[in-house]
PDB file of N, CA and C in Angstrom:
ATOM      1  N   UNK A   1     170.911 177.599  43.588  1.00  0.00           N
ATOM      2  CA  UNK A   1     171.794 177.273  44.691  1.00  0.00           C
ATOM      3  C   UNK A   1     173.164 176.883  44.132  1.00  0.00           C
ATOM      4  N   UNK A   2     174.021 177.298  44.763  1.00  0.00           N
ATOM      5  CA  UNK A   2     175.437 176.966  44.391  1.00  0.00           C
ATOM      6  C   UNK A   2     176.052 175.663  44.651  1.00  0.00           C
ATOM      7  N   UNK A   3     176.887 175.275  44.149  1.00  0.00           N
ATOM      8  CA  UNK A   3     177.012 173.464  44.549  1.00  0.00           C
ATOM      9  C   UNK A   3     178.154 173.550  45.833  1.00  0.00           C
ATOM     10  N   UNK A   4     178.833 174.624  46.139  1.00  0.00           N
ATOM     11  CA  UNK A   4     178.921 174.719  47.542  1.00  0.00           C
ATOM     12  C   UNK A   4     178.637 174.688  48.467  1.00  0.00           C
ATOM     13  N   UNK A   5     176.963 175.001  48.485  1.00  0.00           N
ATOM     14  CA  UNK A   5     176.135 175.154  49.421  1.00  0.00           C
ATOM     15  C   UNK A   5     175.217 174.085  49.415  1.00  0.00           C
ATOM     16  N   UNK A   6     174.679 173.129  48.730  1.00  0.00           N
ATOM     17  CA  UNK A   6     174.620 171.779  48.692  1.00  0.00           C
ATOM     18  C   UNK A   6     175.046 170.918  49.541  1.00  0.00           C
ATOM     19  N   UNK A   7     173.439 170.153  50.072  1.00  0.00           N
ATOM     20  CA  UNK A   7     174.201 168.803  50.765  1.00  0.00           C
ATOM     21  C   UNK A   7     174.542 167.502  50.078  1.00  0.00           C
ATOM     22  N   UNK A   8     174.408 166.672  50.453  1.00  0.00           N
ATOM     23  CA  UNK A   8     174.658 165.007  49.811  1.00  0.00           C
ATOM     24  C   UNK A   8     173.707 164.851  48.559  1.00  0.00           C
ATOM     25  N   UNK A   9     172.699 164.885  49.731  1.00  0.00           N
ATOM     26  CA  UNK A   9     171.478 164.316  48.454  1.00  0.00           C
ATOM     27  C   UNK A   9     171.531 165.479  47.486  1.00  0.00           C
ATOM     28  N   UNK A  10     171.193 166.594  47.728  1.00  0.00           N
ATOM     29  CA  UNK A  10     171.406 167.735  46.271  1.00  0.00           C
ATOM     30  C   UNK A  10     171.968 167.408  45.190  1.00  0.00           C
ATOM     31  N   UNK A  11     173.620 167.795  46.199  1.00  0.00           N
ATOM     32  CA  UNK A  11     174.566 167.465  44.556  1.00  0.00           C
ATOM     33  C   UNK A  11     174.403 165.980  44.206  1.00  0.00           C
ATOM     34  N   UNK A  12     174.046 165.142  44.632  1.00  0.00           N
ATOM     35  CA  UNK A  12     173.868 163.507  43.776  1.00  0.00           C
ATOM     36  C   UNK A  12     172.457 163.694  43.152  1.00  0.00           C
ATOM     37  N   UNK A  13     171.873 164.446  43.565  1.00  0.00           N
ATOM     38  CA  UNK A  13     170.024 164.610  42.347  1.00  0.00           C
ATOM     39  C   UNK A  13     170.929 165.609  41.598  1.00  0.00           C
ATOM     40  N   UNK A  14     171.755 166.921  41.604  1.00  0.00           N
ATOM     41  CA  UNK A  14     172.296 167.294  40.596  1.00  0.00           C
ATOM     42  C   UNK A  14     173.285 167.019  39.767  1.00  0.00           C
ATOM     43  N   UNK A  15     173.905 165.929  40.156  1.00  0.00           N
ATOM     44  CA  UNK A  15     175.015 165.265  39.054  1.00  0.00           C
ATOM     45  C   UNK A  15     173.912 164.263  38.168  1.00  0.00           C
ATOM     46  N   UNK A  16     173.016 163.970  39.120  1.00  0.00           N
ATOM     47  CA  UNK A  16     172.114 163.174  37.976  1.00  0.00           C
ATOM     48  C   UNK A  16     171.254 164.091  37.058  1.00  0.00           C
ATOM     49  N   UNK A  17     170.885 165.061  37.229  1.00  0.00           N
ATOM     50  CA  UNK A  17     170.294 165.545  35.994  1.00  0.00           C
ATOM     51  C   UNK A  17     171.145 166.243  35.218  1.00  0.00           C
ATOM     52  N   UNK A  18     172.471 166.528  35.716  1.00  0.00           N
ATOM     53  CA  UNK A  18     173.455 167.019  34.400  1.00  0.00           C
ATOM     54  C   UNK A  18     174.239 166.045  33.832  1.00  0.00           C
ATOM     55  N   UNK A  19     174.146 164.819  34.349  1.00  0.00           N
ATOM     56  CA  UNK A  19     174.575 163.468  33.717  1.00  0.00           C
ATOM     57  C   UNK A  19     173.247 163.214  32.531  1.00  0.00           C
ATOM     58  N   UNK A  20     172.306 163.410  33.158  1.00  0.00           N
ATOM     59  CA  UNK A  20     170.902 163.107  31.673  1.00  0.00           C
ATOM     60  C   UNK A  20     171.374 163.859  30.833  1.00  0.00           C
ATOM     61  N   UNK A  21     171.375 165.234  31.034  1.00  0.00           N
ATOM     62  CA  UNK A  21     171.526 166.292  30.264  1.00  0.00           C
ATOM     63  C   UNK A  21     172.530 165.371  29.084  1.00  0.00           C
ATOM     64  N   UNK A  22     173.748 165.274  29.439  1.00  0.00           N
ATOM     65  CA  UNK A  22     175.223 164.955  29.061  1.00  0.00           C
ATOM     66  C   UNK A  22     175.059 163.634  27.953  1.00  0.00           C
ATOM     67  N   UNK A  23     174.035 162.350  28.327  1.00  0.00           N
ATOM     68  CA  UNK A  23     174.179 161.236  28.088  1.00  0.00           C
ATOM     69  C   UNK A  23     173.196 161.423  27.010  1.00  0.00           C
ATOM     70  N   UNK A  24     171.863 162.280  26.863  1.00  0.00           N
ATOM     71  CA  UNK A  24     171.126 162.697  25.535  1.00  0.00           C
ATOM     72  C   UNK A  24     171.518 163.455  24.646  1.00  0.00           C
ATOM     73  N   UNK A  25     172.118 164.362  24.552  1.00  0.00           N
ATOM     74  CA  UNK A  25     173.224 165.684  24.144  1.00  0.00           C
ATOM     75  C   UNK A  25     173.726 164.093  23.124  1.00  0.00           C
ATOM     76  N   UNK A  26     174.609 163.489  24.045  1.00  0.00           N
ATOM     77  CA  UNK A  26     175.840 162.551  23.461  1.00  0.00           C
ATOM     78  C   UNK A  26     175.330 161.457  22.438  1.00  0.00           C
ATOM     79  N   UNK A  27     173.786 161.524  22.538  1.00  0.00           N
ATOM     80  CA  UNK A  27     173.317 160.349  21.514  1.00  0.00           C
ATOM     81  C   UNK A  27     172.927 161.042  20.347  1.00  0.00           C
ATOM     82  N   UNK A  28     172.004 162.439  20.478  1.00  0.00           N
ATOM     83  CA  UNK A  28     171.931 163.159  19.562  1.00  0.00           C
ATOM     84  C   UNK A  28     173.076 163.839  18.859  1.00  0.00           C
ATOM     85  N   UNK A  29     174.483 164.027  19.321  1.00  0.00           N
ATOM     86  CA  UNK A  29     175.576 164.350  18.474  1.00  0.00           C
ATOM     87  C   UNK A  29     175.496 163.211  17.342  1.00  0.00           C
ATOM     88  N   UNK A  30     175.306 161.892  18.324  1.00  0.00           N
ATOM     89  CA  UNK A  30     176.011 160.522  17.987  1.00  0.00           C
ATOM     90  C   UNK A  30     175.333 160.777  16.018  1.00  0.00           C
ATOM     91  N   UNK A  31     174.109 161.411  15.912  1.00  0.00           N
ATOM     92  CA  UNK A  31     173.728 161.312  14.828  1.00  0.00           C
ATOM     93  C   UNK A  31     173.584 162.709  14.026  1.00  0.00           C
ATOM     94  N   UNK A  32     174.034 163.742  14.530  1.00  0.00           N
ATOM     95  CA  UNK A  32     174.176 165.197  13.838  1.00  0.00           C
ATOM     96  C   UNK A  32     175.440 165.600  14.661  1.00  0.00           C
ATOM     97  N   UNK A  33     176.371 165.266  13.739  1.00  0.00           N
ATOM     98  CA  UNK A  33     177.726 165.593  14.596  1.00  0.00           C
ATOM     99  C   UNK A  33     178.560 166.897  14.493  1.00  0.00           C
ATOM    100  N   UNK A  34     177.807 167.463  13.440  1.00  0.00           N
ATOM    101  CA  UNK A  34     177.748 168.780  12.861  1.00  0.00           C
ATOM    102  C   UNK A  34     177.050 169.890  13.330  1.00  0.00           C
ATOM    103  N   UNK A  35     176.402 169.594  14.354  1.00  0.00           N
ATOM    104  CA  UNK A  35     175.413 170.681  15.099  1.00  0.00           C
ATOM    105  C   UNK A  35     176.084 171.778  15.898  1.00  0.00           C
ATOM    106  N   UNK A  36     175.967 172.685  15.898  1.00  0.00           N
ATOM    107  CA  UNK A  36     177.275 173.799  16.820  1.00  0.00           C
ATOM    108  C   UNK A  36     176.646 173.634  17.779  1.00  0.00           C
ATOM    109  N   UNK A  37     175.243 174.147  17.649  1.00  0.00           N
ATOM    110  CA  UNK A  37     174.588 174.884  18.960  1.00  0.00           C
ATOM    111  C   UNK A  37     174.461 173.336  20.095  1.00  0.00           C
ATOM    112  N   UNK A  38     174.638 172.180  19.483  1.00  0.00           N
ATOM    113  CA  UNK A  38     174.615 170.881  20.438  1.00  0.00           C
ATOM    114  C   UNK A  38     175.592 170.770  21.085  1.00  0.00           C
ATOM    115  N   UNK A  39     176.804 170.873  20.354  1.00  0.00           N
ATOM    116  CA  UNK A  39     178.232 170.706  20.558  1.00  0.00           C
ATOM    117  C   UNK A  39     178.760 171.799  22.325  1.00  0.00           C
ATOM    118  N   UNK A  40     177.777 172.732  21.725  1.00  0.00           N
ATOM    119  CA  UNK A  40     177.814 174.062  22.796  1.00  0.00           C
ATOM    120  C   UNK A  40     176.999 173.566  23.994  1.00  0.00           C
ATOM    121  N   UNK A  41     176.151 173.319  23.915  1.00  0.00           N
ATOM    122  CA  UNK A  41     175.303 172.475  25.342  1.00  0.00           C
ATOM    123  C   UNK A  41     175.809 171.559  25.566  1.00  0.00           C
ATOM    124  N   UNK A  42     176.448 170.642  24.865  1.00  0.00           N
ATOM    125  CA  UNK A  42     177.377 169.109  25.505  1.00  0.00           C
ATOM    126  C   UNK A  42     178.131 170.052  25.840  1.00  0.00           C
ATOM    127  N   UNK A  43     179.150 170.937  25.519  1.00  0.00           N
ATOM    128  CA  UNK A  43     180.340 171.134  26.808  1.00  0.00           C
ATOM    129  C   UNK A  43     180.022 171.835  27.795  1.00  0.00           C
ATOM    130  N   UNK A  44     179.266 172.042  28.131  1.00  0.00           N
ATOM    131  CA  UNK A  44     178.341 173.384  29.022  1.00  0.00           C
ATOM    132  C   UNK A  44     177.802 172.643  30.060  1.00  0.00           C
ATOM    133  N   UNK A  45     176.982 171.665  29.696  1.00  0.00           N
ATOM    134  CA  UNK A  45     176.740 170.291  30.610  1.00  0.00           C
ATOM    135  C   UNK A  45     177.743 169.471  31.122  1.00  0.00           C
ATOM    136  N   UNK A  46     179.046 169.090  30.003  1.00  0.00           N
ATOM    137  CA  UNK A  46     179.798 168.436  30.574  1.00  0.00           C
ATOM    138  C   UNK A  46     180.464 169.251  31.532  1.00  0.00           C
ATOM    139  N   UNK A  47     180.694 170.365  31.346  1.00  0.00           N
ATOM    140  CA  UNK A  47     181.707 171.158  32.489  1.00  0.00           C
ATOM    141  C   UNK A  47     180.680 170.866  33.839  1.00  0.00           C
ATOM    142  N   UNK A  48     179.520 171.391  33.400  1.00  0.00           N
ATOM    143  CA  UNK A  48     178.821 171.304  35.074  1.00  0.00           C
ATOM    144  C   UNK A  48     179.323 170.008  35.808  1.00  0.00           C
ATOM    145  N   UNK A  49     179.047 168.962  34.986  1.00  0.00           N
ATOM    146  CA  UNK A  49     179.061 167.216  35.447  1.00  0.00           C
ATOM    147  C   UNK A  49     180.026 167.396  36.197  1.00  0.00           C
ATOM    148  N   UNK A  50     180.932 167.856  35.594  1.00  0.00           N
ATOM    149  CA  UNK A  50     182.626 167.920  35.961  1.00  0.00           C
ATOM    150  C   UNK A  50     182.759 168.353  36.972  1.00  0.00           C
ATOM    151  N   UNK A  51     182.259 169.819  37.591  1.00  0.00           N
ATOM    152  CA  UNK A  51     182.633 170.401  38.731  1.00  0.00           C
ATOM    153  C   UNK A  51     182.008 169.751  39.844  1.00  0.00           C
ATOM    154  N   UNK A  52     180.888 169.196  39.522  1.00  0.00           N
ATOM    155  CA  UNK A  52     179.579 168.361  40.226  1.00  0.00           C
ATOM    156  C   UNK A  52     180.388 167.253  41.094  1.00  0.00           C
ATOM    157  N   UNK A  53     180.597 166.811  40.411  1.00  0.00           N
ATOM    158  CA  UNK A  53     181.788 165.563  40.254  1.00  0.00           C
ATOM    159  C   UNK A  53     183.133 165.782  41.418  1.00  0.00           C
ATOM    160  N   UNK A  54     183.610 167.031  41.321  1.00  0.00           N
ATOM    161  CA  UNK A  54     184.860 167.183  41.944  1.00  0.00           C
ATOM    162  C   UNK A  54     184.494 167.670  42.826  1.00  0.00           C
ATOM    163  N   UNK A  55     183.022 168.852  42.896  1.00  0.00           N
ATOM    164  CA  UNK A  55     182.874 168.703  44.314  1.00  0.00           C
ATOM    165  C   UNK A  55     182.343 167.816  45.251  1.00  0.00           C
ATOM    166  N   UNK A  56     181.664 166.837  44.897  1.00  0.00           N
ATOM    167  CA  UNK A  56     181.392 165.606  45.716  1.00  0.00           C
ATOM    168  C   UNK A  56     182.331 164.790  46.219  1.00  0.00           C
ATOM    169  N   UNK A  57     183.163 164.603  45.003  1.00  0.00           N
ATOM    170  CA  UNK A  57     184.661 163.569  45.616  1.00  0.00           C
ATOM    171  C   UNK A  57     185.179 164.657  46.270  1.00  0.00           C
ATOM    172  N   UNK A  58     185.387 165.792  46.389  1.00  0.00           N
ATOM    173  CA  UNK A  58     186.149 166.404  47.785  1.00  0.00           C
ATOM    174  C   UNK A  58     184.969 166.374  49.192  1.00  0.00           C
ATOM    175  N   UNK A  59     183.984 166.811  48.936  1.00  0.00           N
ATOM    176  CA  UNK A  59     182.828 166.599  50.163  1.00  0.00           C
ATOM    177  C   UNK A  59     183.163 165.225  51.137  1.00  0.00           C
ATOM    178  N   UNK A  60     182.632 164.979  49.897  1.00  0.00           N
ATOM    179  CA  UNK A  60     181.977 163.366  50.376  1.00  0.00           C
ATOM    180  C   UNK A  60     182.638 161.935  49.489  1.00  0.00           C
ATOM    181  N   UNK A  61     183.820 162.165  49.057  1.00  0.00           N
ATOM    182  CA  UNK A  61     184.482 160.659  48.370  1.00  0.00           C
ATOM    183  C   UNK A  61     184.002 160.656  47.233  1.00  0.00           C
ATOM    184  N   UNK A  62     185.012 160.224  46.564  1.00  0.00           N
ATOM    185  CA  UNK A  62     185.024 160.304  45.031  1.00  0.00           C
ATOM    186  C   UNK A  62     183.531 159.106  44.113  1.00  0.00           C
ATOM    187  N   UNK A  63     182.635 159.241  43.214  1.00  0.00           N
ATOM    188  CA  UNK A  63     181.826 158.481  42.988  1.00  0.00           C
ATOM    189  C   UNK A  63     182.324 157.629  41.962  1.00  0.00           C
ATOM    190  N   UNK A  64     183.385 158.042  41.395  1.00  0.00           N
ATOM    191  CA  UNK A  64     184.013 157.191  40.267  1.00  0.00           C
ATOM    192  C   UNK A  64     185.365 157.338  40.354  1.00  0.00           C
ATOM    193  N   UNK A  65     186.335 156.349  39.888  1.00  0.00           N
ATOM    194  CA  UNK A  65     187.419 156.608  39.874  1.00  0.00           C
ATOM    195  C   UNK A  65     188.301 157.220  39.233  1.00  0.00           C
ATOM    196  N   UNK A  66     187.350 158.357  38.314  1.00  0.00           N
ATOM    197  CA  UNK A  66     188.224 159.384  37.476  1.00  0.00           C
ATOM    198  C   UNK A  66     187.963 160.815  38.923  1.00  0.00           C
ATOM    199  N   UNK A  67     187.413 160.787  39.717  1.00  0.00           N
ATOM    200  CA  UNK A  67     187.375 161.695  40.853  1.00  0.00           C
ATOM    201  C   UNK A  67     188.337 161.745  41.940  1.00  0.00           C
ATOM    202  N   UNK A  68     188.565 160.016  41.853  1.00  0.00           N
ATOM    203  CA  UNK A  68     189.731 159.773  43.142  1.00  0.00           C
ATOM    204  C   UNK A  68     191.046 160.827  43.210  1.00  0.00           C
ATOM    205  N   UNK A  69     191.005 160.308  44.962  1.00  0.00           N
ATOM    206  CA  UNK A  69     192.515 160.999  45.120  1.00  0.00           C
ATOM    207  C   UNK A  69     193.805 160.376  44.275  1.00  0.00           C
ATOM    208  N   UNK A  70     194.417 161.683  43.636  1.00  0.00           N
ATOM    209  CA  UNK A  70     195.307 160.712  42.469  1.00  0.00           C
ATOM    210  C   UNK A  70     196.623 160.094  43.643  1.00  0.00           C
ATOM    211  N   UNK A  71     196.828 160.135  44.837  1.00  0.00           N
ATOM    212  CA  UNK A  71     197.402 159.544  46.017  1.00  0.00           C
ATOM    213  C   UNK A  71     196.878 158.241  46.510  1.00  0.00           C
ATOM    214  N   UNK A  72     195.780 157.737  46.144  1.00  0.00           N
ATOM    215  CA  UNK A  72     195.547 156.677  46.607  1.00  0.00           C
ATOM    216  C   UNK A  72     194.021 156.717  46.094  1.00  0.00           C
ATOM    217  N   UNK A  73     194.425 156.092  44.483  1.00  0.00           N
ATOM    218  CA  UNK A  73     193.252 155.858  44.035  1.00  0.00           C
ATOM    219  C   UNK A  73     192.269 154.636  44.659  1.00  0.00           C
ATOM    220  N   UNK A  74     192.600 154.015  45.366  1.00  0.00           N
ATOM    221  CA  UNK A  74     191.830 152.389  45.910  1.00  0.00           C
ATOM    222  C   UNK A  74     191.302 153.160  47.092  1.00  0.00           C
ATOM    223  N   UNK A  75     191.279 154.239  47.498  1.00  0.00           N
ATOM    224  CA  UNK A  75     190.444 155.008  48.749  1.00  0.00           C
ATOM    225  C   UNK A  75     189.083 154.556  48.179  1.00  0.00           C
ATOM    226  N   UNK A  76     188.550 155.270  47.552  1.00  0.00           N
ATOM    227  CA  UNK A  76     187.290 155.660  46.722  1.00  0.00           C
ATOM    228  C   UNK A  76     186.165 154.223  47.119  1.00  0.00           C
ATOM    229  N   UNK A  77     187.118 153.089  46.906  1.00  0.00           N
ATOM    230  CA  UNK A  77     186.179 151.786  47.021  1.00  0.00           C
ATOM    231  C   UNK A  77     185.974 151.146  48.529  1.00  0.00           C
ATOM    232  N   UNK A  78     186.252 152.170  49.556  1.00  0.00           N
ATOM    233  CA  UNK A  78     186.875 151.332  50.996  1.00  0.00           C
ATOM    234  C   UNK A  78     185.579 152.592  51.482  1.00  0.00           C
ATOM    235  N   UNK A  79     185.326 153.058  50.942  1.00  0.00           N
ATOM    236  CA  UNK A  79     183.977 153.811  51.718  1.00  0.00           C
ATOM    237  C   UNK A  79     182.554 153.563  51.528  1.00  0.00           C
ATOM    238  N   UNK A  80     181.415 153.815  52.563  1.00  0.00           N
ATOM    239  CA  UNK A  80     180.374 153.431  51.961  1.00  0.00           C
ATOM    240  C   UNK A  80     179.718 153.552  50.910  1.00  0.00           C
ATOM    241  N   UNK A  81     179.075 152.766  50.284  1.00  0.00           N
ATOM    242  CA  UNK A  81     178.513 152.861  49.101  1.00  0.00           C
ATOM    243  C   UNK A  81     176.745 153.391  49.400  1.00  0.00           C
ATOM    244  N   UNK A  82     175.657 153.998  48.443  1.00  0.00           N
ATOM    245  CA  UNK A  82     174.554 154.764  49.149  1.00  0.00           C
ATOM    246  C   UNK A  82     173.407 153.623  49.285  1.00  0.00           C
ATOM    247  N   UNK A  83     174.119 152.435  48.577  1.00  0.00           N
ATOM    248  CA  UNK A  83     172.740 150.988  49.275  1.00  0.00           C
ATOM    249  C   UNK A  83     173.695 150.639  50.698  1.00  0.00           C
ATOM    250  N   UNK A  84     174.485 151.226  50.891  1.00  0.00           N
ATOM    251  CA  UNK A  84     174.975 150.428  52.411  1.00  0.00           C
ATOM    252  C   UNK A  84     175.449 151.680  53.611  1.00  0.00           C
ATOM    253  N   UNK A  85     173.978 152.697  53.144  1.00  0.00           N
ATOM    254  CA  UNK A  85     174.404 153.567  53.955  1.00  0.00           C
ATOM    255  C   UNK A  85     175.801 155.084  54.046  1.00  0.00           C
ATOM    256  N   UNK A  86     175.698 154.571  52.581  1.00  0.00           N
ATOM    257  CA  UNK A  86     176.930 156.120  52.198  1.00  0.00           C
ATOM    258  C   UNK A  86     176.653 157.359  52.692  1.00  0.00           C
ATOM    259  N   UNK A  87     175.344 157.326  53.809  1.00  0.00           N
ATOM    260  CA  UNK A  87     175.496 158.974  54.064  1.00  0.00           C
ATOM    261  C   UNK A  87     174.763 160.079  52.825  1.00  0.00           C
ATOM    262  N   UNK A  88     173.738 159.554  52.002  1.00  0.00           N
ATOM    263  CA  UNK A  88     173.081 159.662  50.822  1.00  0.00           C
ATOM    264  C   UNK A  88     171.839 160.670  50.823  1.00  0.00           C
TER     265      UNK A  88
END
């Protein structure tokens, strides 16, 4: 499925498993920093995160504040959050 076509809950179960992806990748560099073929799946993952990321903060509000509108970054925190009903 395309992350266009994705609802709420989707792309937030899919930013979370390309965030795992991203955050194990990043511990195993942490100790073979020399690995190509790792180096190649960390940016491959990170790009996904990335688009994951930008399409949610355009959907549905930015989840971090490297997503925010660069117009009014303090938006991002004035919307619901998904323990208070974010629409999740």
């Amino acid at each position: 499925m395309m992350i266009s076509q994705m609802n709420q809950a989707q792309l937030l179960h899919w930013i979370d498993m390309v965030s795992f992806a991203v955050v194990e990748i990043t511990e195993y560099l942490d100790t073979h920093p020399c690995d190509e073929e790792a180096m190649k799946y960390f940016n491959h993952y990170a790009d996904l995160r990335r688009t994951a990321m930008r399409a949610y903060a355009e959907k549905y509000g930015p989840l971090t504040i490297d997503t925010a509108n660069p117009d009014n970054y303090w938006q991002w925190a004035s919307s619901p959050w998904p323990w208070e009903g974010g629409n999740c």
